[in-house]
Protein backbone atom coordinates (compact mmCIF):
# COMPACT_ATOMS: atom_id res chain seq x y z
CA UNK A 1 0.00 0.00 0.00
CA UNK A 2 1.28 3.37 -0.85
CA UNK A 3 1.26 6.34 0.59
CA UNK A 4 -0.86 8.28 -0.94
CA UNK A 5 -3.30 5.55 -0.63
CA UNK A 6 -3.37 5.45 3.48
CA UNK A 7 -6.60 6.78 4.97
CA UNK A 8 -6.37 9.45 7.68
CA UNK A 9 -7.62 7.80 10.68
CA UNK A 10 -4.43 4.67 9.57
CA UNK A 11 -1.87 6.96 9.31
CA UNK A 12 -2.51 8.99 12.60
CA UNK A 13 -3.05 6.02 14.26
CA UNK A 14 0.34 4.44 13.28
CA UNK A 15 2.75 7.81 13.71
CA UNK A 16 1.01 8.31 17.04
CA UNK A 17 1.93 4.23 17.84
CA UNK A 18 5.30 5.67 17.16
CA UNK A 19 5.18 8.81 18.78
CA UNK A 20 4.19 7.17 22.13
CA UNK A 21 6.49 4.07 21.46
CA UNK A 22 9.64 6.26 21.33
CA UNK A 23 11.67 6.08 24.82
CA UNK A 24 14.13 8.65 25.72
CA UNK A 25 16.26 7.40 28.68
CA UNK A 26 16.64 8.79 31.75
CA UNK A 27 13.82 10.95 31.54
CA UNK A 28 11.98 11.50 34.97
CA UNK A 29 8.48 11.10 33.04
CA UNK A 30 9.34 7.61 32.45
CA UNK A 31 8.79 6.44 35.56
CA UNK A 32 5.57 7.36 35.83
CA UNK A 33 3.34 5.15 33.59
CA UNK A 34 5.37 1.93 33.33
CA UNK A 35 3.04 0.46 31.44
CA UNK A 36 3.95 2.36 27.85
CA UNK A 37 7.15 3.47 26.51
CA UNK A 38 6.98 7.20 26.05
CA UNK A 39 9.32 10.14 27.26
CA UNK A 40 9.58 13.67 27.98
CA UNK A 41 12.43 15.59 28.99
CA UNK A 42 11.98 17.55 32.02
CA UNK A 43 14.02 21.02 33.09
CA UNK A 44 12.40 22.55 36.17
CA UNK A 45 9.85 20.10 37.52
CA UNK A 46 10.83 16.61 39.85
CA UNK A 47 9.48 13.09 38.72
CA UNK A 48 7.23 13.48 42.04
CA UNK A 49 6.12 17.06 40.81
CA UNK A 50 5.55 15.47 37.13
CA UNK A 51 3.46 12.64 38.40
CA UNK A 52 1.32 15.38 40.97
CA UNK A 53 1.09 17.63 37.50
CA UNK A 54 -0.22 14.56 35.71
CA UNK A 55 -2.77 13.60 38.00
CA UNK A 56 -4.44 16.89 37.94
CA UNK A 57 -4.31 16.77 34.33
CA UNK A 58 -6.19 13.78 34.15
CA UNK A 59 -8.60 15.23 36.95
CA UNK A 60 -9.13 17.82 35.21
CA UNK A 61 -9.95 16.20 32.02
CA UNK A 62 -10.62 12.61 32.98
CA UNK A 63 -10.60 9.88 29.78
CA UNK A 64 -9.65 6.49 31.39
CA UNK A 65 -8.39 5.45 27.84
CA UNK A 66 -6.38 8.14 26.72
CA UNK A 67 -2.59 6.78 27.20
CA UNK A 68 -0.80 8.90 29.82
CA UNK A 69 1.68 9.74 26.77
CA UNK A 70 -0.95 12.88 25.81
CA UNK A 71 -1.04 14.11 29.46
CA UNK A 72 2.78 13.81 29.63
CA UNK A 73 2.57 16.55 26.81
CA UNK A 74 0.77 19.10 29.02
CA UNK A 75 3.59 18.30 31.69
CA UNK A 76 6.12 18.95 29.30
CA UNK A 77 4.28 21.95 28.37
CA UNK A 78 3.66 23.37 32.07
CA UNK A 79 7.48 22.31 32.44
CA UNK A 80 8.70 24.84 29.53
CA UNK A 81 6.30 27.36 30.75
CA UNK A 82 7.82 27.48 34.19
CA UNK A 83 11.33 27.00 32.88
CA UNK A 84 10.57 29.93 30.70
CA UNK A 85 8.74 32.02 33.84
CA UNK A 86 9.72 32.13 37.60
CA UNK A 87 6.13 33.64 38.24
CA UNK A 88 4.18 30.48 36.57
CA UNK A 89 7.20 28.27 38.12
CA UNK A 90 6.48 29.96 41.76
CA UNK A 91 2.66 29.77 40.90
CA UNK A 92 3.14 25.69 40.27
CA UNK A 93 5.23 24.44 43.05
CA UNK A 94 3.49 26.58 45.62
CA UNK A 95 0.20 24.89 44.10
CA UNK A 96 1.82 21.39 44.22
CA UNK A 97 2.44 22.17 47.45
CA UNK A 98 -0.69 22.46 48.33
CA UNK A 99 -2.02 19.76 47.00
CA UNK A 100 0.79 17.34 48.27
CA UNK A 101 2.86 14.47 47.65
CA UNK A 102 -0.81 12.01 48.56
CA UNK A 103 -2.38 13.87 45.81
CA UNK A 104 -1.26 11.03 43.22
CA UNK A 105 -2.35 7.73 45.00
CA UNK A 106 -5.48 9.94 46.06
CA UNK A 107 -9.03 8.31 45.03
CA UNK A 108 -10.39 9.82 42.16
CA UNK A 109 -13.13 11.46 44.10
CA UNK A 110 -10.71 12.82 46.59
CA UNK A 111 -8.71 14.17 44.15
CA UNK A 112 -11.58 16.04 42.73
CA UNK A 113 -12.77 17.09 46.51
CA UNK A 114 -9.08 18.74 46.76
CA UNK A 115 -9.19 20.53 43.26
CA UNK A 116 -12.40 22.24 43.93
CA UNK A 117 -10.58 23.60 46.86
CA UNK A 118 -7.86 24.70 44.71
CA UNK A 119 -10.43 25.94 41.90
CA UNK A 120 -10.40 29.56 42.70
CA UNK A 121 -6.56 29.21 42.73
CA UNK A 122 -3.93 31.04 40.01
CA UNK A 123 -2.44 27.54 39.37
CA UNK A 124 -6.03 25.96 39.37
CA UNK A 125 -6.40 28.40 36.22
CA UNK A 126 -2.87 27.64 34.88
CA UNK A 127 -2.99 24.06 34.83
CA UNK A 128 -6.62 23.92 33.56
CA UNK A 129 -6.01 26.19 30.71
CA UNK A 130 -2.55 24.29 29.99
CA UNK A 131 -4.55 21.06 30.46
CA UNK A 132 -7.09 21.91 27.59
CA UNK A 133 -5.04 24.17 25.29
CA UNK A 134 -2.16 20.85 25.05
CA UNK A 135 -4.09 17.50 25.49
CA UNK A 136 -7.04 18.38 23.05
CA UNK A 137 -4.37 19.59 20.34
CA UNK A 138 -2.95 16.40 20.33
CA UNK A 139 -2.88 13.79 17.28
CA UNK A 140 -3.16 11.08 19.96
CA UNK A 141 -6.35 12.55 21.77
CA UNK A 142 -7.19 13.38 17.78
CA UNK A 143 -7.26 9.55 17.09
CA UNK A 144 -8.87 8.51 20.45
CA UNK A 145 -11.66 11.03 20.07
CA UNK A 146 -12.05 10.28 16.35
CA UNK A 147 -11.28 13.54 15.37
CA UNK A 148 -9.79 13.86 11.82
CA UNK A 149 -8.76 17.25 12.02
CA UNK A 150 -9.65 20.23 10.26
CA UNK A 151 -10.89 19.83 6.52
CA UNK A 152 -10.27 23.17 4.74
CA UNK A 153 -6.69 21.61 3.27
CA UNK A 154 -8.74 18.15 1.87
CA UNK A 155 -11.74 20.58 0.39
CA UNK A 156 -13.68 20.73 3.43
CA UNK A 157 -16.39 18.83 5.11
CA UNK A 158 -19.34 18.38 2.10
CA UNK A 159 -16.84 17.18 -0.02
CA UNK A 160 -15.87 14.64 2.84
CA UNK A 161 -19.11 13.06 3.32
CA UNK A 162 -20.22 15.02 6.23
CA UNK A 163 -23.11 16.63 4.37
CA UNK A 164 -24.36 12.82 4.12
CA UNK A 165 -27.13 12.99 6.66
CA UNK A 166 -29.60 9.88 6.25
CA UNK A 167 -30.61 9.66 9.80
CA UNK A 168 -32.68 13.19 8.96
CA UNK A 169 -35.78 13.39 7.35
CA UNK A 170 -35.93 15.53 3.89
CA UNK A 171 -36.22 18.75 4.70
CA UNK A 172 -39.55 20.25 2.03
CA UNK A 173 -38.40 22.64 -0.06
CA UNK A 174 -40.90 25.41 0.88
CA UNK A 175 -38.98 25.49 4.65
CA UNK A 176 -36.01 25.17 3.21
CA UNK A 177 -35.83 29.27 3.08
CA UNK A 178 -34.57 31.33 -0.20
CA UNK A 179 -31.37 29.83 -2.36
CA UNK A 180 -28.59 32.29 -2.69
CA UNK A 181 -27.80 33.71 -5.99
């Protein structure tokens, strides 16, 4: 099979098999979800931070199937920020703080009791908007949700199929309102 040939849902869902099956060694986010190979270099936060940043994350947005690899990304990404910002990196470890070293092995509903507590909090705010902004822009949340990702490059959606509506009745064309010219 070619190239060219490869649907879109096939090819996202082998580069993202890759993506999460490459291992870089030594990396303090590979110890935290032993159960896939995946990596992301850290500069500012611990392993222990990581895994507390993680578990929000997933808190935050909970999908019991999405592989840890995707909320590794909004790590990495909270990582850069507060590599990049000694206000955002304050902001984080005084929130981690907070929340403590438990936080991780927490129930899920405990974890959620101690979040609303921290909801009205800066890095509340931070790590929800980092949460959202990073794990929904990622090709593996893309193939988990079934998302195929935007369609102005392949023509855009009628062209695709997506103005294929069987399940609705026919609309008559006296409420269908005026054609354009």
């Amino acid at each position: 099979m070619d190239q060219a040939s490869i649907p879109r849902r096939e090819f996202l869902k082998r580069t993202t098999g890759m993506l999460t099956g490459l291992v870089v060694a030594g990396s303090p986010l590979a110890l935290i979800a032993p159960a896939r190979a995946w990596a992301v270099d850290l500069t500012t936060f611990t392993s222990s931070e990581a895994a507390t940043l993680m578990a929000v994350a997933r808190t935050i947005a909970p999908h019991d199937k999405l592989d840890d690899a995707a909320y590794a990304l909004v790590v990495q990404a909270l990582d850069t920020d507060a590599t990049k910002d000694g206000n955002i990196r304050k902001t984080l470890r005084e929130g981690l703080g907070r929340l403590g070293t438990e936080f991780v092995t927490a129930t899920e509903a405990d974890r959620v009791v101690a979040l609303k507590k921290a909801e009205p909090s800066e890095f509340f705010r931070a790590v929800r908007l980092k949460t959202l902004q990073v794990l929904y822009a990622t090709p593996m949340a893309y193939v988990y949700f079934g998302y195929e990702g935007e369609a102005f490059s392949k023509g855009g959606y009628v062209l695709r199929g997506f103005n294929n509506l069987r399940w609705l009745p026919e609309v008559p064309l006296e409420d269908s309102g005026p054609m354009p010219m």
